[in-house]
Structure formats: C-alpha cells, structure tokens
PDB file of N, CA and C in Angstrom:
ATOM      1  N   UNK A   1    -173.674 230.345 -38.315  1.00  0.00           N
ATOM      2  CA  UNK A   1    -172.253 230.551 -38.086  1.00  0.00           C
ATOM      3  C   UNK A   1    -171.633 229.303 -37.482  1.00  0.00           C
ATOM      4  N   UNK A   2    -170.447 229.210 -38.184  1.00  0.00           N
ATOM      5  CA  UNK A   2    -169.773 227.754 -37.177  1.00  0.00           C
ATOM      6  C   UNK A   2    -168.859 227.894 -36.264  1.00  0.00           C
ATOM      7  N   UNK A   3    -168.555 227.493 -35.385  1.00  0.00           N
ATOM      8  CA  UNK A   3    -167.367 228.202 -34.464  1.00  0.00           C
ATOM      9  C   UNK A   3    -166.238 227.325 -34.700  1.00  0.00           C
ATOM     10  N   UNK A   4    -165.038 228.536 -34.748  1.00  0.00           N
ATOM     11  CA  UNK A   4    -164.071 227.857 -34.742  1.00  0.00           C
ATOM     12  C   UNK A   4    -163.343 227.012 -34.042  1.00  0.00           C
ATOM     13  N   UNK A   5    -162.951 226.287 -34.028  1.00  0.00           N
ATOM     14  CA  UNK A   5    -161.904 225.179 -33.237  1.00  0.00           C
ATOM     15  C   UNK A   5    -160.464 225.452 -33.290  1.00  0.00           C
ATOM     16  N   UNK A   6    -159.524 225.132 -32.495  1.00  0.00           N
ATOM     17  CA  UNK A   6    -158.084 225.622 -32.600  1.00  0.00           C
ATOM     18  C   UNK A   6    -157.933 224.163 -33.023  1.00  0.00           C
ATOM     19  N   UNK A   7    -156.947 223.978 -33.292  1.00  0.00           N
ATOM     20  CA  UNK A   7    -156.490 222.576 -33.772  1.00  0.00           C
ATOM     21  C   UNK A   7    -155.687 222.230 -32.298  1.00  0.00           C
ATOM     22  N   UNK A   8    -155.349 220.660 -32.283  1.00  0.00           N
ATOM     23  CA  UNK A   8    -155.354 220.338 -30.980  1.00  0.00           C
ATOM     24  C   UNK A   8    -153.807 220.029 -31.033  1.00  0.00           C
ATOM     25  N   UNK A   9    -153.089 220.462 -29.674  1.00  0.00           N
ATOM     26  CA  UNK A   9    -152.031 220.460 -29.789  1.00  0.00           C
ATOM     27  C   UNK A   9    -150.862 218.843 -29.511  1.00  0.00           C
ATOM     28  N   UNK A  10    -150.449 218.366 -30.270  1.00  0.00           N
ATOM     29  CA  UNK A  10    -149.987 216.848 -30.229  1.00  0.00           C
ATOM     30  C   UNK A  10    -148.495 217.674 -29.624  1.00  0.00           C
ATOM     31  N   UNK A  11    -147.863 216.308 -29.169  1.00  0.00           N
ATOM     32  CA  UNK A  11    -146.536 216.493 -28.756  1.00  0.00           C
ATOM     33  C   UNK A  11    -146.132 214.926 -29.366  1.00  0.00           C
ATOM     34  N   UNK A  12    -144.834 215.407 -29.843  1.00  0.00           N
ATOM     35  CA  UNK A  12    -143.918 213.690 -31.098  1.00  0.00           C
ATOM     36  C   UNK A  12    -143.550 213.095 -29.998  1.00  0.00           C
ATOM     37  N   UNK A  13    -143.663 211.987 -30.357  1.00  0.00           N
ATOM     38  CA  UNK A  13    -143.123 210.558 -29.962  1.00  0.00           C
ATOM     39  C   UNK A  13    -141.338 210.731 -29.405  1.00  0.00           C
ATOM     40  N   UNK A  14    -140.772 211.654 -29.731  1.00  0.00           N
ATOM     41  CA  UNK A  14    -139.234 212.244 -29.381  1.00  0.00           C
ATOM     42  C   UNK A  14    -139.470 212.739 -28.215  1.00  0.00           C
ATOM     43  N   UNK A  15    -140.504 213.827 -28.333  1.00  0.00           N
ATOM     44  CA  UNK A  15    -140.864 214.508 -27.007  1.00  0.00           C
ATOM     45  C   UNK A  15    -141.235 213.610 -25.770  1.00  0.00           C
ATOM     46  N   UNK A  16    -142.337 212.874 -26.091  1.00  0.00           N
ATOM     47  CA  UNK A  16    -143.074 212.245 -25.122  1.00  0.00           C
ATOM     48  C   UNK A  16    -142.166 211.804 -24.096  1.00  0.00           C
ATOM     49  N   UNK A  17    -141.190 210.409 -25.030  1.00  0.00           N
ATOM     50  CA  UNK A  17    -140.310 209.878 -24.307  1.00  0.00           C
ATOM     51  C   UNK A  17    -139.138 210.862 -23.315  1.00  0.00           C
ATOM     52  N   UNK A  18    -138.751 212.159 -23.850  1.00  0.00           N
ATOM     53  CA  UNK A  18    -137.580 212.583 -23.241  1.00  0.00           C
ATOM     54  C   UNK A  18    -138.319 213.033 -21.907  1.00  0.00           C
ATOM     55  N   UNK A  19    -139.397 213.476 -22.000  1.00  0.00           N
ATOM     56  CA  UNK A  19    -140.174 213.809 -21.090  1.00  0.00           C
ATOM     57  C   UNK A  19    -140.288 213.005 -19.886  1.00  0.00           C
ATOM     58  N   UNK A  20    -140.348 211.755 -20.198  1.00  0.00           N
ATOM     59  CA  UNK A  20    -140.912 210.521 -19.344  1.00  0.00           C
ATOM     60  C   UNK A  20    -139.645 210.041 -18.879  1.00  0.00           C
ATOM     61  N   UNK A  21    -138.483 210.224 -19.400  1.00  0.00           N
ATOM     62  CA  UNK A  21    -136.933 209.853 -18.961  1.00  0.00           C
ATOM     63  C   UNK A  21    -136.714 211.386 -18.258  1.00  0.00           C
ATOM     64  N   UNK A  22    -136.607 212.530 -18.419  1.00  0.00           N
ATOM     65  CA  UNK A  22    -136.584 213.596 -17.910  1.00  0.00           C
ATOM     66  C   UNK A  22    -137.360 213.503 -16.423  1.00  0.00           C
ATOM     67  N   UNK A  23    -138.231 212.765 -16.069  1.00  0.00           N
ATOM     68  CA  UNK A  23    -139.280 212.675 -14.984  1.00  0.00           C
ATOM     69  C   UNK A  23    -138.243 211.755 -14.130  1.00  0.00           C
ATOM     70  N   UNK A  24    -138.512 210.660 -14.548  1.00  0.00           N
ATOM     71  CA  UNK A  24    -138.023 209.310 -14.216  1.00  0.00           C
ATOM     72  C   UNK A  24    -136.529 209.690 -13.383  1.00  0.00           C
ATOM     73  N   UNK A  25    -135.682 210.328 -13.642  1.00  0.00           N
ATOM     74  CA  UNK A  25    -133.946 211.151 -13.194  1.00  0.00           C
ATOM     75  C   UNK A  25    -134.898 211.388 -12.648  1.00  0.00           C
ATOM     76  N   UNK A  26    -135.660 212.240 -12.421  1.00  0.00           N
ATOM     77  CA  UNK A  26    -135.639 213.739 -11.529  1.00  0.00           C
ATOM     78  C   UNK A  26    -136.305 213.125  -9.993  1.00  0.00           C
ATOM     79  N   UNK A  27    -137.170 212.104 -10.635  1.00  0.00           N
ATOM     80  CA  UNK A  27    -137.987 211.305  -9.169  1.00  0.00           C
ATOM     81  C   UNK A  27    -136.957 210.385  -8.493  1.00  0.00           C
ATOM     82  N   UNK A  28    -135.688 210.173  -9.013  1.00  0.00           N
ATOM     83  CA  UNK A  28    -134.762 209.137  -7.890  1.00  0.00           C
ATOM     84  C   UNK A  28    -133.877 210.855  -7.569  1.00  0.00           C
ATOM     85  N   UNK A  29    -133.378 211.852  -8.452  1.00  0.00           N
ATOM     86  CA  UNK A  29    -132.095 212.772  -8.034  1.00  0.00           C
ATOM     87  C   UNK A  29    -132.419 213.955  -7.393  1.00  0.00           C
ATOM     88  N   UNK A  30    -133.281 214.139  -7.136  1.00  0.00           N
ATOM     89  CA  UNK A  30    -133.748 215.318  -6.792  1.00  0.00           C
ATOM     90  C   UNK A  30    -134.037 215.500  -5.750  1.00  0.00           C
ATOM     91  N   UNK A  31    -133.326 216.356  -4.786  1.00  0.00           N
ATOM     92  CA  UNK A  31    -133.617 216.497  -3.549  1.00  0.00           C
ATOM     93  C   UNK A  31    -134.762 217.896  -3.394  1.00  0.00           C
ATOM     94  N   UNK A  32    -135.788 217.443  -1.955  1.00  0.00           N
ATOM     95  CA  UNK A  32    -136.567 218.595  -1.949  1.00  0.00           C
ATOM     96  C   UNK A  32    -135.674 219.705  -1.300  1.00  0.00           C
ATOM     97  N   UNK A  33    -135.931 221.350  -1.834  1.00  0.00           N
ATOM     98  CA  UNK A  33    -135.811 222.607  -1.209  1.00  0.00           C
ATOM     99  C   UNK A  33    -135.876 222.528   0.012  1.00  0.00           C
ATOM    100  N   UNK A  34    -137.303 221.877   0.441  1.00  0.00           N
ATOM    101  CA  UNK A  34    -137.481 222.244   1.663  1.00  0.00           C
ATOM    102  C   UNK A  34    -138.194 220.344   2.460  1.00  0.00           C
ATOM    103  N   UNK A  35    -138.540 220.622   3.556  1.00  0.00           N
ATOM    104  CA  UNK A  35    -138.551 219.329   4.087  1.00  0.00           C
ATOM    105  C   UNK A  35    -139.812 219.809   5.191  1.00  0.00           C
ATOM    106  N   UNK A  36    -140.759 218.783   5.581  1.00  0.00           N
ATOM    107  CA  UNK A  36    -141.596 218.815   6.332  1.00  0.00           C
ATOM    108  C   UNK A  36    -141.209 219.224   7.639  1.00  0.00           C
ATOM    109  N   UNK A  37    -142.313 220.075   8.480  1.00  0.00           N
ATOM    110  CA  UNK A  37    -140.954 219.046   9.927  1.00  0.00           C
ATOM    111  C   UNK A  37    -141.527 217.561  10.619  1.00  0.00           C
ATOM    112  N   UNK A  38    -142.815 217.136   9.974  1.00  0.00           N
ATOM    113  CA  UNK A  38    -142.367 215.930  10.436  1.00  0.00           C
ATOM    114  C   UNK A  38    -141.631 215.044   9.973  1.00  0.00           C
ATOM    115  N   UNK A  39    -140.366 215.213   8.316  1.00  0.00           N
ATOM    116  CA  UNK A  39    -139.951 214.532   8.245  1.00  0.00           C
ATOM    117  C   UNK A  39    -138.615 214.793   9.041  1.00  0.00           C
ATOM    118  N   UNK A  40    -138.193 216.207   9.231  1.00  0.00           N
ATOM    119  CA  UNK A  40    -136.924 216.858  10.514  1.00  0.00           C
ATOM    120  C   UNK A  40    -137.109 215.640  11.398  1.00  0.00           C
ATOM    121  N   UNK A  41    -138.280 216.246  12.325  1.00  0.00           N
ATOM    122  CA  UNK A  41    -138.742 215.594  13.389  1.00  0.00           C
ATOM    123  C   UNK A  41    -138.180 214.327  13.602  1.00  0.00           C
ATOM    124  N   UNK A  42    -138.385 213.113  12.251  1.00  0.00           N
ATOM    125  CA  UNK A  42    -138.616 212.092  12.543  1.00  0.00           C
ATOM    126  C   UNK A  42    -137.126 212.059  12.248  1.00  0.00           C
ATOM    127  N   UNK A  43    -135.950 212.855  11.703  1.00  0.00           N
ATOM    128  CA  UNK A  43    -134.810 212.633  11.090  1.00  0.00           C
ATOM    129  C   UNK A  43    -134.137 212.662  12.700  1.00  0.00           C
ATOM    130  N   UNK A  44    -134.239 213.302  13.740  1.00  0.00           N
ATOM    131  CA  UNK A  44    -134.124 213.925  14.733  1.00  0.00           C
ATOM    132  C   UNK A  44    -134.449 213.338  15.862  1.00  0.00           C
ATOM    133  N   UNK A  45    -135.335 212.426  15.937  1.00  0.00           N
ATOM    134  CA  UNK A  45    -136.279 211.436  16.512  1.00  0.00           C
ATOM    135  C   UNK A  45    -134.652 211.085  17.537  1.00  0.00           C
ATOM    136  N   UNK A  46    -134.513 209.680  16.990  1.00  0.00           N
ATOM    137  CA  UNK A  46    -133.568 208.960  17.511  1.00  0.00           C
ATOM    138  C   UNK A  46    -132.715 209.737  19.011  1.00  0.00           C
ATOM    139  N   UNK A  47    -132.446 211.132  18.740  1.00  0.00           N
ATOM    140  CA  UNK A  47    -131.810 212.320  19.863  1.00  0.00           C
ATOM    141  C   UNK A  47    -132.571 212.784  20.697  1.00  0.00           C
ATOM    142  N   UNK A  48    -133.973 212.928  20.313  1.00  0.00           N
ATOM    143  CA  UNK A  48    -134.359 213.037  21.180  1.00  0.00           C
ATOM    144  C   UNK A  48    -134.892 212.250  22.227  1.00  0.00           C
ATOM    145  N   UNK A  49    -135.205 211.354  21.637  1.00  0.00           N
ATOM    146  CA  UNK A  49    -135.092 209.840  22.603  1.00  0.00           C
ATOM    147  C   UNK A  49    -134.169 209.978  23.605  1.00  0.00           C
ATOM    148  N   UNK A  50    -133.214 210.199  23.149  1.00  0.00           N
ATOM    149  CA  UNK A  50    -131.832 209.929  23.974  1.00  0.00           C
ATOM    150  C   UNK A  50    -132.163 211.311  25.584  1.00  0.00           C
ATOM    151  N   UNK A  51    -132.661 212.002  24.838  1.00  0.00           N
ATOM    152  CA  UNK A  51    -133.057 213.503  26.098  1.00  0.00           C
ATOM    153  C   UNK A  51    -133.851 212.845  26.723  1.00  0.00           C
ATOM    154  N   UNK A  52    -135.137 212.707  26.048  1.00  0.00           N
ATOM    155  CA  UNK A  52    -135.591 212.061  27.157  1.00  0.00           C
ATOM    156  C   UNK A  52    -135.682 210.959  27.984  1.00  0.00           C
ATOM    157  N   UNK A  53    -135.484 210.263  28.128  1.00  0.00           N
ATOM    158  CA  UNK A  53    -134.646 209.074  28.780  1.00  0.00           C
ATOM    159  C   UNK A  53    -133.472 209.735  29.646  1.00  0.00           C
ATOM    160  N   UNK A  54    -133.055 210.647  29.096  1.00  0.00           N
ATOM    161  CA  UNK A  54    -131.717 211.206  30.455  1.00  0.00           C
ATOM    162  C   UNK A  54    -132.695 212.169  31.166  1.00  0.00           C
ATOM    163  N   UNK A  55    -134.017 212.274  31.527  1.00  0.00           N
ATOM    164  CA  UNK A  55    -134.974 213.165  32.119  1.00  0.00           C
ATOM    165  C   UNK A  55    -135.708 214.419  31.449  1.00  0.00           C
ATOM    166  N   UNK A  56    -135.205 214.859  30.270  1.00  0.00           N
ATOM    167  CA  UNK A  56    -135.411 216.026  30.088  1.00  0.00           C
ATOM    168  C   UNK A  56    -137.253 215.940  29.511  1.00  0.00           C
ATOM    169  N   UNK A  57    -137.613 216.987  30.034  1.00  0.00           N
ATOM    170  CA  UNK A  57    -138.961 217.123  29.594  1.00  0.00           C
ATOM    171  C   UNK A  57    -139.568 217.903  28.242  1.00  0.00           C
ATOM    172  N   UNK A  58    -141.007 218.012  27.741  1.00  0.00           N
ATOM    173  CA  UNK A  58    -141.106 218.415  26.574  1.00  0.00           C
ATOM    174  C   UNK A  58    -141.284 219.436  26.430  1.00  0.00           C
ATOM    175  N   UNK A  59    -141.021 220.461  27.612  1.00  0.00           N
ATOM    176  CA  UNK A  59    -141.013 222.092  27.277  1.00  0.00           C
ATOM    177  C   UNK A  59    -139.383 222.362  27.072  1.00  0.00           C
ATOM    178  N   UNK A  60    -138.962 221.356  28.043  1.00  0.00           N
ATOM    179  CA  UNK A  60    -137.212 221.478  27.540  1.00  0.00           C
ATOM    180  C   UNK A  60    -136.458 221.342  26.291  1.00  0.00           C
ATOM    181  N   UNK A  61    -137.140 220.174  26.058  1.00  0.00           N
ATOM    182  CA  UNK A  61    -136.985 219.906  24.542  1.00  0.00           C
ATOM    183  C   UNK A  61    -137.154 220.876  23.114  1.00  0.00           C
ATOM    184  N   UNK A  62    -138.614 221.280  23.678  1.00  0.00           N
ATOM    185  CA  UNK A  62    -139.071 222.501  22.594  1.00  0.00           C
ATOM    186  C   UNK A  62    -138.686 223.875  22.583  1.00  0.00           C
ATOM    187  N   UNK A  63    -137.461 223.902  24.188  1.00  0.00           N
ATOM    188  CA  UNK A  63    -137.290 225.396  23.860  1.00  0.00           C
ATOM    189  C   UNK A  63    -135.782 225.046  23.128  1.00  0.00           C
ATOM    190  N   UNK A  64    -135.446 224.141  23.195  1.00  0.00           N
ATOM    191  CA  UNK A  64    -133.728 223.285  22.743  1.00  0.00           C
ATOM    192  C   UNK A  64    -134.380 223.706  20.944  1.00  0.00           C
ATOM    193  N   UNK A  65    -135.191 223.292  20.344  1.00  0.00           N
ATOM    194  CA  UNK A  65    -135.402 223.339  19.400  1.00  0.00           C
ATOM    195  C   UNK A  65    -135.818 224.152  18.862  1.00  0.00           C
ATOM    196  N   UNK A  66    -136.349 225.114  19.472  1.00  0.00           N
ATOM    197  CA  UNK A  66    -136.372 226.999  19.094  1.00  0.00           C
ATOM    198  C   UNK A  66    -135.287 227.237  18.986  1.00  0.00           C
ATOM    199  N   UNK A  67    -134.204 227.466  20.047  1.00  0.00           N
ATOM    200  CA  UNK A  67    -133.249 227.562  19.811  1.00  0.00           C
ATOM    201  C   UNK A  67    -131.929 227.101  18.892  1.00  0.00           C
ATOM    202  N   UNK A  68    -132.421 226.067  18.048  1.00  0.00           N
ATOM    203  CA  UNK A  68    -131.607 225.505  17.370  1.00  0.00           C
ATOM    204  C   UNK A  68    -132.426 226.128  15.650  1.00  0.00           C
ATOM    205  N   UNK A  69    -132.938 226.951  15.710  1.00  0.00           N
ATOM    206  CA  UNK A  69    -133.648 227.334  14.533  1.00  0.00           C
ATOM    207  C   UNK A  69    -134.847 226.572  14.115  1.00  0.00           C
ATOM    208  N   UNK A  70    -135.465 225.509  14.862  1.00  0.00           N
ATOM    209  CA  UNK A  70    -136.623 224.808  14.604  1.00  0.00           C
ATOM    210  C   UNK A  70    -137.602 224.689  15.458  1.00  0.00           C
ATOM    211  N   UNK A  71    -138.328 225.965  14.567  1.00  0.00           N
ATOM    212  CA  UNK A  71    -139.844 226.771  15.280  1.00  0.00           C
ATOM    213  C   UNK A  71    -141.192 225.810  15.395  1.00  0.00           C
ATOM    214  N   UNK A  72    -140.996 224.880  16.470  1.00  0.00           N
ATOM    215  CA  UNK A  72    -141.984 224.067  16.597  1.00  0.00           C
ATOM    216  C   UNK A  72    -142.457 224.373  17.315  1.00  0.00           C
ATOM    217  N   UNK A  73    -143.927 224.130  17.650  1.00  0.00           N
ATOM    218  CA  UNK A  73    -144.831 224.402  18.823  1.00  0.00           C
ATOM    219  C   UNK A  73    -144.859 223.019  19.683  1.00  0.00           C
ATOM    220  N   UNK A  74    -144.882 223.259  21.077  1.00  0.00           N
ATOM    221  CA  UNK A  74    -144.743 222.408  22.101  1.00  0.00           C
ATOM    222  C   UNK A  74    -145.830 221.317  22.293  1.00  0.00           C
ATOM    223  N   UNK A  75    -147.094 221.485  21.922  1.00  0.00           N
ATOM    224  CA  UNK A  75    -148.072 220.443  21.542  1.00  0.00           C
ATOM    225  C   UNK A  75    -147.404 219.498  20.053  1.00  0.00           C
ATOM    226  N   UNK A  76    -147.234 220.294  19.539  1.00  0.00           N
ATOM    227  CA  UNK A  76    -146.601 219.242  17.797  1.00  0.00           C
ATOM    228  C   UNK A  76    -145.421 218.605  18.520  1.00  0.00           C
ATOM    229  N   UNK A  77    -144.219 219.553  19.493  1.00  0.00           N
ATOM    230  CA  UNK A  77    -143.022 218.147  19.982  1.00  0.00           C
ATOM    231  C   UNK A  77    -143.892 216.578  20.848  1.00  0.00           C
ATOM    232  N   UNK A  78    -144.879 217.257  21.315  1.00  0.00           N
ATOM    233  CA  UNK A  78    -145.547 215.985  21.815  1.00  0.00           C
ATOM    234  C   UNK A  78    -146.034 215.013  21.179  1.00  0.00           C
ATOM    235  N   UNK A  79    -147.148 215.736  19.892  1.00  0.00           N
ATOM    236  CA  UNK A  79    -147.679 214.956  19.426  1.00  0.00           C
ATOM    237  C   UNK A  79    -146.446 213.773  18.141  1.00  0.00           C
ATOM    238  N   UNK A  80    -145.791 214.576  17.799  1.00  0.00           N
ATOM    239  CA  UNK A  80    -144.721 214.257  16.585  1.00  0.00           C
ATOM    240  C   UNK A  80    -144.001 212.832  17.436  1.00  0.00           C
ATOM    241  N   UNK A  81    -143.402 213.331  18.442  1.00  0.00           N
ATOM    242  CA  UNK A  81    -142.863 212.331  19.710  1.00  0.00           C
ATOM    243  C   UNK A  81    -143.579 210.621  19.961  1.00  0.00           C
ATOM    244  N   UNK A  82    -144.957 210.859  20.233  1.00  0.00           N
ATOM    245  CA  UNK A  82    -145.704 210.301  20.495  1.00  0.00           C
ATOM    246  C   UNK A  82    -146.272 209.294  19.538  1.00  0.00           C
ATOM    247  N   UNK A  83    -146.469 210.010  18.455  1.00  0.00           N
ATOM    248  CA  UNK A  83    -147.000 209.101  17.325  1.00  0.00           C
ATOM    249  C   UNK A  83    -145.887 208.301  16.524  1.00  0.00           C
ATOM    250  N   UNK A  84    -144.716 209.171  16.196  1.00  0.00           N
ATOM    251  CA  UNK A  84    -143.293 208.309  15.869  1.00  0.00           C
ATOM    252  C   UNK A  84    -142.576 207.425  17.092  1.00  0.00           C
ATOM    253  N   UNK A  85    -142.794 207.012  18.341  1.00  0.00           N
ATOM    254  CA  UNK A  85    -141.835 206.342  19.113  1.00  0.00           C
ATOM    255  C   UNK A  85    -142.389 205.044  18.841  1.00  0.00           C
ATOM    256  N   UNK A  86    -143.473 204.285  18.501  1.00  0.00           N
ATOM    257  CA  UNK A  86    -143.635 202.754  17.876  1.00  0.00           C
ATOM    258  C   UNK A  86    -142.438 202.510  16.859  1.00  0.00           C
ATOM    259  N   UNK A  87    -143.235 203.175  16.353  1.00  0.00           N
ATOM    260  CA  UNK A  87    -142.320 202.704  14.748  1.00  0.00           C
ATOM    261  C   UNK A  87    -140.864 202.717  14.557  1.00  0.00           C
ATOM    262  N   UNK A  88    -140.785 203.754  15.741  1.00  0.00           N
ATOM    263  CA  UNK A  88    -138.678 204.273  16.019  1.00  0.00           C
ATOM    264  C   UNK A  88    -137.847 203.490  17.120  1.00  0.00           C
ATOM    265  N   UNK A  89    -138.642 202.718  17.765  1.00  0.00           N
ATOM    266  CA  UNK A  89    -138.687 202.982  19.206  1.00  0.00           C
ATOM    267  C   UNK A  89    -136.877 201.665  18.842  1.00  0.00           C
ATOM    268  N   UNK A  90    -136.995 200.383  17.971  1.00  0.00           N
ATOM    269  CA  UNK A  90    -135.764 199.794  17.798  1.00  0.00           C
ATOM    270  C   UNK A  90    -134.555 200.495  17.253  1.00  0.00           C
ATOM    271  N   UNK A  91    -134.744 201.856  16.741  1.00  0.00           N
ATOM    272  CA  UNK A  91    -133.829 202.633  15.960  1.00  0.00           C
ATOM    273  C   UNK A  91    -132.907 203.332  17.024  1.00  0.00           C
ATOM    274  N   UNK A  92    -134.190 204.117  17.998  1.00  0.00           N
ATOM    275  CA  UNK A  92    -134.475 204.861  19.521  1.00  0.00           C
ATOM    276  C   UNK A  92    -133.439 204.394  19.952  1.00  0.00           C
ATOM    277  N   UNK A  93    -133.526 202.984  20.212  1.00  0.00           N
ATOM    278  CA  UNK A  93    -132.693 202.324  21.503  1.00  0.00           C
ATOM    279  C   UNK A  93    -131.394 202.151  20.972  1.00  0.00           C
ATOM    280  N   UNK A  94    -130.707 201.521  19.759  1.00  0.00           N
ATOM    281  CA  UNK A  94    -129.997 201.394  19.152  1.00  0.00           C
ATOM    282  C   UNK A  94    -129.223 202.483  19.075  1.00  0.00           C
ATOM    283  N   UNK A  95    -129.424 203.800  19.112  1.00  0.00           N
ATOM    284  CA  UNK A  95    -128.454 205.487  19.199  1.00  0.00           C
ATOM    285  C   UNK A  95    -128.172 205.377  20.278  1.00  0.00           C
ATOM    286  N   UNK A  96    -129.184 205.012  21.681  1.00  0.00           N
ATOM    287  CA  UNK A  96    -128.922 205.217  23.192  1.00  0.00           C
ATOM    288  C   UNK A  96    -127.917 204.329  23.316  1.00  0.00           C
ATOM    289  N   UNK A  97    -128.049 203.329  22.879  1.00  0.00           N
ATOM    290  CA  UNK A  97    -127.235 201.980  23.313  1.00  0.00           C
ATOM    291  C   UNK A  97    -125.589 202.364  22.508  1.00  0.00           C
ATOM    292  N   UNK A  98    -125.505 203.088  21.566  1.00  0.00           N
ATOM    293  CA  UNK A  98    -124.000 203.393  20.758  1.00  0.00           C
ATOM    294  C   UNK A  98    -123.508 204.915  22.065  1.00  0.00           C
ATOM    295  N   UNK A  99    -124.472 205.816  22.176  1.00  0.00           N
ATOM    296  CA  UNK A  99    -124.277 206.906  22.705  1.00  0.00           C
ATOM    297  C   UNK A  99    -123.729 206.243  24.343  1.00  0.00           C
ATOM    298  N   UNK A 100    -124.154 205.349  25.038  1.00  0.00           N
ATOM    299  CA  UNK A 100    -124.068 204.790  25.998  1.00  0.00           C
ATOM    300  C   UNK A 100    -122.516 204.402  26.059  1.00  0.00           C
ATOM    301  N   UNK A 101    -122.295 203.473  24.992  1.00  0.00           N
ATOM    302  CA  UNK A 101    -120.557 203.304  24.653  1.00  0.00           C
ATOM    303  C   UNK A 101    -119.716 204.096  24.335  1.00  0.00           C
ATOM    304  N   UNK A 102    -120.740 205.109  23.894  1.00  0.00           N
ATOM    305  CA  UNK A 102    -119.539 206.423  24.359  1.00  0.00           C
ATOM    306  C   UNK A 102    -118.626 207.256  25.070  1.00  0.00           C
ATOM    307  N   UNK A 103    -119.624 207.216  25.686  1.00  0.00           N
ATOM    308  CA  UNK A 103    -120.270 207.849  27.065  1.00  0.00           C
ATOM    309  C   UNK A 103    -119.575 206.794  27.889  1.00  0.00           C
TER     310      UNK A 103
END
C-alpha cells in the first residue's frame, strides 16, 4: 500500500508580498492593547523621582499607585525603581529641575 500525501500548500508571489507589506505597517502602526508594567513603570519613572526626592517613601509610593489603579506589589516598586534610576537618572533630574520652575 502507498500512503497518501496531501499536496503541499504554496502561497503566489501576490500573496507573499502583501503579506510582508501587511507586516511591515503593522510593526511601525500598531499600538499594543496592553503594556507591561515595567514599561508603565518606566513611563512613570521620571514622577516618581520627583516623590522621592521630596521624602516620600516606597510604601507611600506603592499605596499612591494602588490607588491610582496600578496594582503593583511593593518589592516590584523597589525593585523597578532601582534597576531603572541609572539609565533615567538624566531624564529624572531634568522633570525635577522643570517641576522646580514651577513650583
């Protein structure tokens, strides 16, 4: 007995391309549904800088952010805090320093 094979399914040269332009839009226009929170976090960063530096501490912080609808746990405001203030820390100062002329 021989077994059958399905025949293999090709997609045209019309297709391929609309496909690959169909991708291509969608990877610069497309915003995500939903968002990490460390990318919140890090969107958010810059303010909270600003708290702390005016004293406020990181249970203060994390109940500010329960309350604002963003269910973070108080070890992640630390750790999130901690590991983003290098990399933020010229952005950091730059909000304090406009908020300052506000103020």
């Amino acid at each position: 007995m021989t077994a059958m094979s399905k025949p293999s399914r090709k997609i045209g040269l019309v297709d391929k391309c609309a496909i690959g332009i169909s991708l291509e839009v969608a990877a610069f226009a497309v915003v995500p549904d939903e968002y990490s929170y460390r990318a919140v976090f890090r969107e958010i960063m810059p303010k909270l800088y600003v708290m702390r530096e005016r004293g406020m501490s990181f249970p203060q912080i994390h109940w500010l952010l329960n309350q604002t609808g963003f269910p973070i746990a108080l070890a992640t405001v630390r750790t999130y805090y901690n590991q983003l203030l290098p990399d933020m820390l010229d952005e950091c100062q730059k909000y304090l320093r406009k908020l300052d002329k506000v103020i």
